[in-house]
C-alpha atoms as a PDB file:
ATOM      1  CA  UNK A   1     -33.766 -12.647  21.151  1.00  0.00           C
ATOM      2  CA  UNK A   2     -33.093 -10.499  24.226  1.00  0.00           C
ATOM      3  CA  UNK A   3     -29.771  -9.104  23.448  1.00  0.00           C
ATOM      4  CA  UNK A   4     -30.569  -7.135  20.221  1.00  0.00           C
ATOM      5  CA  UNK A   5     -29.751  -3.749  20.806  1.00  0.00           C
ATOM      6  CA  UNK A   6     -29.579  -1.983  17.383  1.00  0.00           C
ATOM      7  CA  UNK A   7     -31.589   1.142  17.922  1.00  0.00           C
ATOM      8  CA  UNK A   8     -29.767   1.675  21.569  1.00  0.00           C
ATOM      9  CA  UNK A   9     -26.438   2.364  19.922  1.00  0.00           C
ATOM     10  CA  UNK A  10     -25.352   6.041  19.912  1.00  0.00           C
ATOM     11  CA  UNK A  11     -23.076   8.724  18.106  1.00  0.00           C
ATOM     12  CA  UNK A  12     -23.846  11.523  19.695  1.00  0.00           C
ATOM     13  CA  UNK A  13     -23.442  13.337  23.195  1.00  0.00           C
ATOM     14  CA  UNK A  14     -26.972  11.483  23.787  1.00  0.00           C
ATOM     15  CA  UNK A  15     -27.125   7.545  25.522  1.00  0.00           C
ATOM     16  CA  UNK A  16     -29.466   5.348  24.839  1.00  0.00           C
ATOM     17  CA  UNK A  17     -30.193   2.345  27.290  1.00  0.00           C
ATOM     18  CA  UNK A  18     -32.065  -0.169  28.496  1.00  0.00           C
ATOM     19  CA  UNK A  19     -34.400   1.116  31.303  1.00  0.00           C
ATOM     20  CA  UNK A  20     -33.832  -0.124  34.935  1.00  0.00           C
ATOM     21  CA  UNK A  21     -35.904  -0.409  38.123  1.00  0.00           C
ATOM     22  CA  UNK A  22     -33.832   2.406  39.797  1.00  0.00           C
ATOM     23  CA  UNK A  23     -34.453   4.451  36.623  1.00  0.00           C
ATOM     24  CA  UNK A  24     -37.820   5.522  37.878  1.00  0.00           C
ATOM     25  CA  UNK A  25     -36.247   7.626  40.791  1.00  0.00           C
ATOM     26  CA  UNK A  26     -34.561   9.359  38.590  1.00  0.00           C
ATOM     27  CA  UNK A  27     -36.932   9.888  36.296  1.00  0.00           C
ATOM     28  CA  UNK A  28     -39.710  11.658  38.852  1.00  0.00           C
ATOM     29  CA  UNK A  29     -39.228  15.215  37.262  1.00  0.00           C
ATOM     30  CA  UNK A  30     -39.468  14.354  33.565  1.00  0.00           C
ATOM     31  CA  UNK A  31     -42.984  12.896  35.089  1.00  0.00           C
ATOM     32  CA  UNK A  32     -44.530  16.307  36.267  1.00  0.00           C
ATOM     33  CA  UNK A  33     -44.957  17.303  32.000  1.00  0.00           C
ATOM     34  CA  UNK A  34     -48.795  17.761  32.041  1.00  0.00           C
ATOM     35  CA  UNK A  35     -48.763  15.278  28.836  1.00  0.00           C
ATOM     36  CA  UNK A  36     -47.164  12.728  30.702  1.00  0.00           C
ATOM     37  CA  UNK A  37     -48.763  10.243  31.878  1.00  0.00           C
ATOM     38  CA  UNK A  38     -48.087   8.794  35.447  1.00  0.00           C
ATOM     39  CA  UNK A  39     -48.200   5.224  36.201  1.00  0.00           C
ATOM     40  CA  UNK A  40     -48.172   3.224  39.615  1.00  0.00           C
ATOM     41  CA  UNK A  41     -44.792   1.201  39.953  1.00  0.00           C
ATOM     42  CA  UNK A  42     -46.388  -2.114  39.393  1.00  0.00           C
ATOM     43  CA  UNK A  43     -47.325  -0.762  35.884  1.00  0.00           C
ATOM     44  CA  UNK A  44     -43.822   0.212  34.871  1.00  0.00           C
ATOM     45  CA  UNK A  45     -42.588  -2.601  36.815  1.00  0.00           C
ATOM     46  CA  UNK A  46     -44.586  -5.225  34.174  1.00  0.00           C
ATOM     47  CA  UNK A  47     -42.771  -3.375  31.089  1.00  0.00           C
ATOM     48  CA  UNK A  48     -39.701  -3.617  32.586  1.00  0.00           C
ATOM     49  CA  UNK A  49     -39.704  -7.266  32.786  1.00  0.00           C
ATOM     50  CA  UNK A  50     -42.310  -8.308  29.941  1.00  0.00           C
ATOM     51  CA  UNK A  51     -40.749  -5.781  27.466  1.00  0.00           C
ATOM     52  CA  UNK A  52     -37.270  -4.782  28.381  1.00  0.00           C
ATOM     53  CA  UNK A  53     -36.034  -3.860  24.791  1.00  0.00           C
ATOM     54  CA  UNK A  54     -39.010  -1.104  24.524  1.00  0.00           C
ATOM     55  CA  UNK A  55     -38.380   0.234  27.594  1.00  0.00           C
ATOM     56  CA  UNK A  56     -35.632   2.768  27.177  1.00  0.00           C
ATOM     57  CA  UNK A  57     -34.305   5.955  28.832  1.00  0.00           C
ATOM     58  CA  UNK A  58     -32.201   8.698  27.001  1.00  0.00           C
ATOM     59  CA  UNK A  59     -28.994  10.318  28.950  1.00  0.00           C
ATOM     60  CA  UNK A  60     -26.878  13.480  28.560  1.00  0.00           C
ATOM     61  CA  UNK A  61     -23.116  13.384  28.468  1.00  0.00           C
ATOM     62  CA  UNK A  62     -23.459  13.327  32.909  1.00  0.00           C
ATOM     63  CA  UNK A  63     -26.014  10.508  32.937  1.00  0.00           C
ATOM     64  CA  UNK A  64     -28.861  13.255  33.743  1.00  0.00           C
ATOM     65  CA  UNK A  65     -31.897  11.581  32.324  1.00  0.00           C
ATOM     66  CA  UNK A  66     -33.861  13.482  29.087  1.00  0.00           C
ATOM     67  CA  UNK A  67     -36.530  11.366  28.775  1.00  0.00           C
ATOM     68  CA  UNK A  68     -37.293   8.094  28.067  1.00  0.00           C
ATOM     69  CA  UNK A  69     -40.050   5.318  25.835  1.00  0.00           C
ATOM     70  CA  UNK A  70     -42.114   2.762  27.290  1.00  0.00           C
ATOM     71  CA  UNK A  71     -43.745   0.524  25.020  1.00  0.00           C
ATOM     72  CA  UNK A  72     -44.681  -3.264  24.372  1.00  0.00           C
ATOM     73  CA  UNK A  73     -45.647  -5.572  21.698  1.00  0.00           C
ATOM     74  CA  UNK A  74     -49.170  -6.946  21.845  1.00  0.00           C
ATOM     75  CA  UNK A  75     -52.356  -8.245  19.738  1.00  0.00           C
ATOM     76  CA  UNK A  76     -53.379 -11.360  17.742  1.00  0.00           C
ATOM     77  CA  UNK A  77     -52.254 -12.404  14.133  1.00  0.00           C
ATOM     78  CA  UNK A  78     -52.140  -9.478  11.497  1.00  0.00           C
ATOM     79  CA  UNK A  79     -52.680  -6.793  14.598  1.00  0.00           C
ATOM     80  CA  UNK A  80     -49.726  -7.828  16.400  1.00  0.00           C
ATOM     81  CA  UNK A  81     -47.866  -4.669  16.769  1.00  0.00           C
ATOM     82  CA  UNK A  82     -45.639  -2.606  18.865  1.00  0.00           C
ATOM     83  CA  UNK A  83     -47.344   0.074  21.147  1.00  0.00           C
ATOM     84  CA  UNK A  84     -46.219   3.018  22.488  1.00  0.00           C
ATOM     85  CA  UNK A  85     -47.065   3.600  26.137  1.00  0.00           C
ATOM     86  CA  UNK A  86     -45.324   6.846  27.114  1.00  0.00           C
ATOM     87  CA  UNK A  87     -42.577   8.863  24.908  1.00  0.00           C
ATOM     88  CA  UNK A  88     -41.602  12.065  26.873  1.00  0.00           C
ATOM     89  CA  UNK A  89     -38.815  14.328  26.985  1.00  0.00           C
ATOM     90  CA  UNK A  90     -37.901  16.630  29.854  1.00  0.00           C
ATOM     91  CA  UNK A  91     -38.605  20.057  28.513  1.00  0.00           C
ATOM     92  CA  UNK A  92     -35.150  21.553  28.693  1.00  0.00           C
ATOM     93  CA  UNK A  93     -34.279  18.559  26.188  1.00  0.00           C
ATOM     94  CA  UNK A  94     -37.324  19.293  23.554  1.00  0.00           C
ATOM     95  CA  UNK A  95     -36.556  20.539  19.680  1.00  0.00           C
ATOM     96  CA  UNK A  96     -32.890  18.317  19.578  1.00  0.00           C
ATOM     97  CA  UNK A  97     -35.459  15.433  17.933  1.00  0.00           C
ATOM     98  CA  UNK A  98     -34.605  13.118  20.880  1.00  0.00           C
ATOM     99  CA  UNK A  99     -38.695  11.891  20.770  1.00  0.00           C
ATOM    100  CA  UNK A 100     -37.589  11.058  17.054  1.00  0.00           C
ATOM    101  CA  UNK A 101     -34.803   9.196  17.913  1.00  0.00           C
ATOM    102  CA  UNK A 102     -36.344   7.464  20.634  1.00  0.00           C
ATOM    103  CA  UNK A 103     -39.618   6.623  18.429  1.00  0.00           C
ATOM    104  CA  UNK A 104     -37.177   5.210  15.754  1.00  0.00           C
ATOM    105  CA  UNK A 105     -35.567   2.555  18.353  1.00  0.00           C
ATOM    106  CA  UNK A 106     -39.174   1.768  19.377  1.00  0.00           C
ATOM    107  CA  UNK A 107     -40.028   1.248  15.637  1.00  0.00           C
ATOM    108  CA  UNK A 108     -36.825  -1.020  14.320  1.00  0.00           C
ATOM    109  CA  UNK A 109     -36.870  -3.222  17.727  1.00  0.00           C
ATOM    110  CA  UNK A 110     -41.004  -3.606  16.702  1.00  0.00           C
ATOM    111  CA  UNK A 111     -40.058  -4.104  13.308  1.00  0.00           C
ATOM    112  CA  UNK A 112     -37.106  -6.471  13.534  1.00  0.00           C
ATOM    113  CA  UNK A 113     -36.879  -8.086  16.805  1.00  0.00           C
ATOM    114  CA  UNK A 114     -41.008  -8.200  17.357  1.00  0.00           C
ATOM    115  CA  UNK A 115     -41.883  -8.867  13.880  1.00  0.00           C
ATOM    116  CA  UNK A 116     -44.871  -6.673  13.901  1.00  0.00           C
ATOM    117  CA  UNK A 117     -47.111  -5.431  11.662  1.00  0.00           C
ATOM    118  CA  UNK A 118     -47.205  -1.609  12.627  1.00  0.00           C
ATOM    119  CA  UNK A 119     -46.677   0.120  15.497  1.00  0.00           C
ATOM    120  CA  UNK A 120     -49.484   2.405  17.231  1.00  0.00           C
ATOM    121  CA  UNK A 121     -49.600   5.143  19.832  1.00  0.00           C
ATOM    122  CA  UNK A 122     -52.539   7.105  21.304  1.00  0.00           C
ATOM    123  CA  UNK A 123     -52.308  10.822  21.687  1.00  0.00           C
ATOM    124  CA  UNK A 124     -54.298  13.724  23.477  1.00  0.00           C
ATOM    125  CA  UNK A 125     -56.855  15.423  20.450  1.00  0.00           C
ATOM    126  CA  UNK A 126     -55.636  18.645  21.879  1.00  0.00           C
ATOM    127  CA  UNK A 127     -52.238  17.682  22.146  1.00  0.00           C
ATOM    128  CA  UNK A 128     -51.112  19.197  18.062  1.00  0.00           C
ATOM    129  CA  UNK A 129     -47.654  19.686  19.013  1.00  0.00           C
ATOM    130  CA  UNK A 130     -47.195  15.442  19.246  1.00  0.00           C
ATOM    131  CA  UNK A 131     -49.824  14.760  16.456  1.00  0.00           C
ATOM    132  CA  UNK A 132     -47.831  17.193  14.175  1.00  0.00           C
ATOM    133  CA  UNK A 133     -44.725  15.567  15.174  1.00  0.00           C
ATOM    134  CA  UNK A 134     -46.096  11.903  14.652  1.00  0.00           C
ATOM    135  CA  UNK A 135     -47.731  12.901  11.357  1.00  0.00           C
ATOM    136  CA  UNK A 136     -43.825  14.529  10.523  1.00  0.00           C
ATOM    137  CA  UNK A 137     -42.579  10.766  11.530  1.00  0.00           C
ATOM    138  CA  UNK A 138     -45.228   8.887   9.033  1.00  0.00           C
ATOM    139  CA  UNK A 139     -47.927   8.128  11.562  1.00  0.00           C
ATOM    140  CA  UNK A 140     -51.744   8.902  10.196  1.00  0.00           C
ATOM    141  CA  UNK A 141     -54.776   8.565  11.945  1.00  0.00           C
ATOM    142  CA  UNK A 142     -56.231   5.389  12.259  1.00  0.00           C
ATOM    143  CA  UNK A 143     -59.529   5.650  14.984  1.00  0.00           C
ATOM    144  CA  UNK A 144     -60.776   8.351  17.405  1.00  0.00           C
ATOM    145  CA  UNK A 145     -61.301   6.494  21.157  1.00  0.00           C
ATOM    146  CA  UNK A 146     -64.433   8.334  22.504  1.00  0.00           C
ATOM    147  CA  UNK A 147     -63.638   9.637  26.218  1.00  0.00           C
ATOM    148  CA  UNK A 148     -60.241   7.247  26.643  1.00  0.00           C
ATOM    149  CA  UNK A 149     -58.454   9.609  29.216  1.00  0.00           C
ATOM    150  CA  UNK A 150     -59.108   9.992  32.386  1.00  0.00           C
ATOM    151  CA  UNK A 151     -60.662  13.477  31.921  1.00  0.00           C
ATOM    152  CA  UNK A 152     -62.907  12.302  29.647  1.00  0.00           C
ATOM    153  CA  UNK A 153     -60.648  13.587  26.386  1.00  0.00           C
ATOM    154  CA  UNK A 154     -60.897  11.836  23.564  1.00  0.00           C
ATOM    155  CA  UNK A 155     -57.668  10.246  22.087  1.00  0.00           C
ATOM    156  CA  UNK A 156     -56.774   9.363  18.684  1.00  0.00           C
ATOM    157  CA  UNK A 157     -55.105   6.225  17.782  1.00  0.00           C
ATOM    158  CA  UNK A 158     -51.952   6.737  15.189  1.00  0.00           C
ATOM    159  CA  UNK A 159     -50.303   4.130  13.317  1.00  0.00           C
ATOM    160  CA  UNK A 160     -47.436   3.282  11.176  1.00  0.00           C
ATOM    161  CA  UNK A 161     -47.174   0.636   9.365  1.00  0.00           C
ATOM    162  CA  UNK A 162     -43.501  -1.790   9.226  1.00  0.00           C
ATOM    163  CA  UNK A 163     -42.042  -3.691   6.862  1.00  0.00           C
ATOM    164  CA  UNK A 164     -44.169  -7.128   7.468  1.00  0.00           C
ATOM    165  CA  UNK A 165     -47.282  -5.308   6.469  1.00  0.00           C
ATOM    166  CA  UNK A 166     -46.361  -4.921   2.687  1.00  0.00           C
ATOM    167  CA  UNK A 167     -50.109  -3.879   1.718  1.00  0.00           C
ATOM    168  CA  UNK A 168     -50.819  -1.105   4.586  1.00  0.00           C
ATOM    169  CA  UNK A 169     -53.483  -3.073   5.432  1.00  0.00           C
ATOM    170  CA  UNK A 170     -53.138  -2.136   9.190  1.00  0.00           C
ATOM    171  CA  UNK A 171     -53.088   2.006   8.754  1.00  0.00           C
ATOM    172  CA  UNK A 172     -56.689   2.042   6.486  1.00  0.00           C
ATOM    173  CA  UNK A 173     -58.678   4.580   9.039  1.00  0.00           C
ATOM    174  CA  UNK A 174     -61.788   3.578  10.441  1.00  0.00           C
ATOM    175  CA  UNK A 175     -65.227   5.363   9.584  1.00  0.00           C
ATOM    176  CA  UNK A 176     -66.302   5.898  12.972  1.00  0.00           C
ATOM    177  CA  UNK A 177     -65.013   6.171  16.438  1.00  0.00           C
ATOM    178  CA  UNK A 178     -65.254   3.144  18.753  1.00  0.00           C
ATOM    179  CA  UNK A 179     -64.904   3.252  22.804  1.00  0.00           C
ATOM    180  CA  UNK A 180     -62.320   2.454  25.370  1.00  0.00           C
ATOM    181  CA  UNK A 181     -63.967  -0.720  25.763  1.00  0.00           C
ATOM    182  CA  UNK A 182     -64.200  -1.704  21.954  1.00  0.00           C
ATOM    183  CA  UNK A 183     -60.643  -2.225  22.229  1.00  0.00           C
ATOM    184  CA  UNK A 184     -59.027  -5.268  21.565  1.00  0.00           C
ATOM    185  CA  UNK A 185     -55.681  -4.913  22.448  1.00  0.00           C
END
């Protein structure tokens, strides 16, 4: 169902909408963060139209843009899950828990709309700032990816677990770490 917007509904001074094409102009300078992650247009061009309820920007009171979420639901049977792409917050925005708020639509559209079983993220090893932060939201390390960033960092997959997985079958950590190219989703 396209037109469930629960999480995008806001009481504060803070909007949160549906991403749009033009968004990504406006959108440039949150982009120069040295965590953030850049993306050719195609790429954010496929989440806007395969994904359009994970796809999210936040707005002050003036429409200036404070960050936004890109994410998607993927995988087969018990690993189908919602994935965060990019969260990122334009720095004069940080410490109002607007990555909180924007990680919580992420996780109820995942939960109820997707129907998944958890919902995942990879973050930078070095990056403790965002893995104390997802640890604060109830994510937990579930693999290390050997060498999955471009510079040859390694990155650690974190996972929550939603409501369809009763057993928290899908957060139980793995031994070892696997490879970019062991993964299946």
């Amino acid at each position: 169902n396209a037109e469930y917007m629960g999480p995008l509904v806001s009481r504060s001074m803070t909007c949160l909408r549906r991403f749009v094409a033009d968004d990504l102009f406006r959108v440039a300078n949150i982009n120069l963060d040295g965590l953030t992650e850049n993306y050719h247009l195609g790429f954010y061009f496929q989440y806007l139209s395969q994904w359009p309820d994970l796809f999210v920007l936040a707005e002050d009171a003036s429409g200036t843009p404070m960050g936004y979420m890109m994410g998607k639901a993927e995988g087969p049977g018990t690993n189908w899950h919602g994935h965060v792409t990019a969260v990122t917050v334009s720095p004069e925005y940080r410490r109002i828990a607007l990555a909180k708020r924007l990680m919580a639509g992420l996780e109820e559209t995942s939960d109820k709309l997707y129907r998944g079983y958890f919902v995942d993220l990879f973050v930078r090893e070095s990056n403790i700032v965002a893995r104390e932060m997802y640890e604060r939201m109830g994510y937990s390390v579930y693999r290390r990816v050997l060498g999955y960033y471009a510079d040859s960092e390694d990155a650690l997959d974190m996972r929550k677990a939603l409501s369809r997985d009763v057993e928290k079958k899908s957060i139980i950590p793995l031994k070892d770490p696997v490879h970019p190219s062991d993964l299946d989703f």
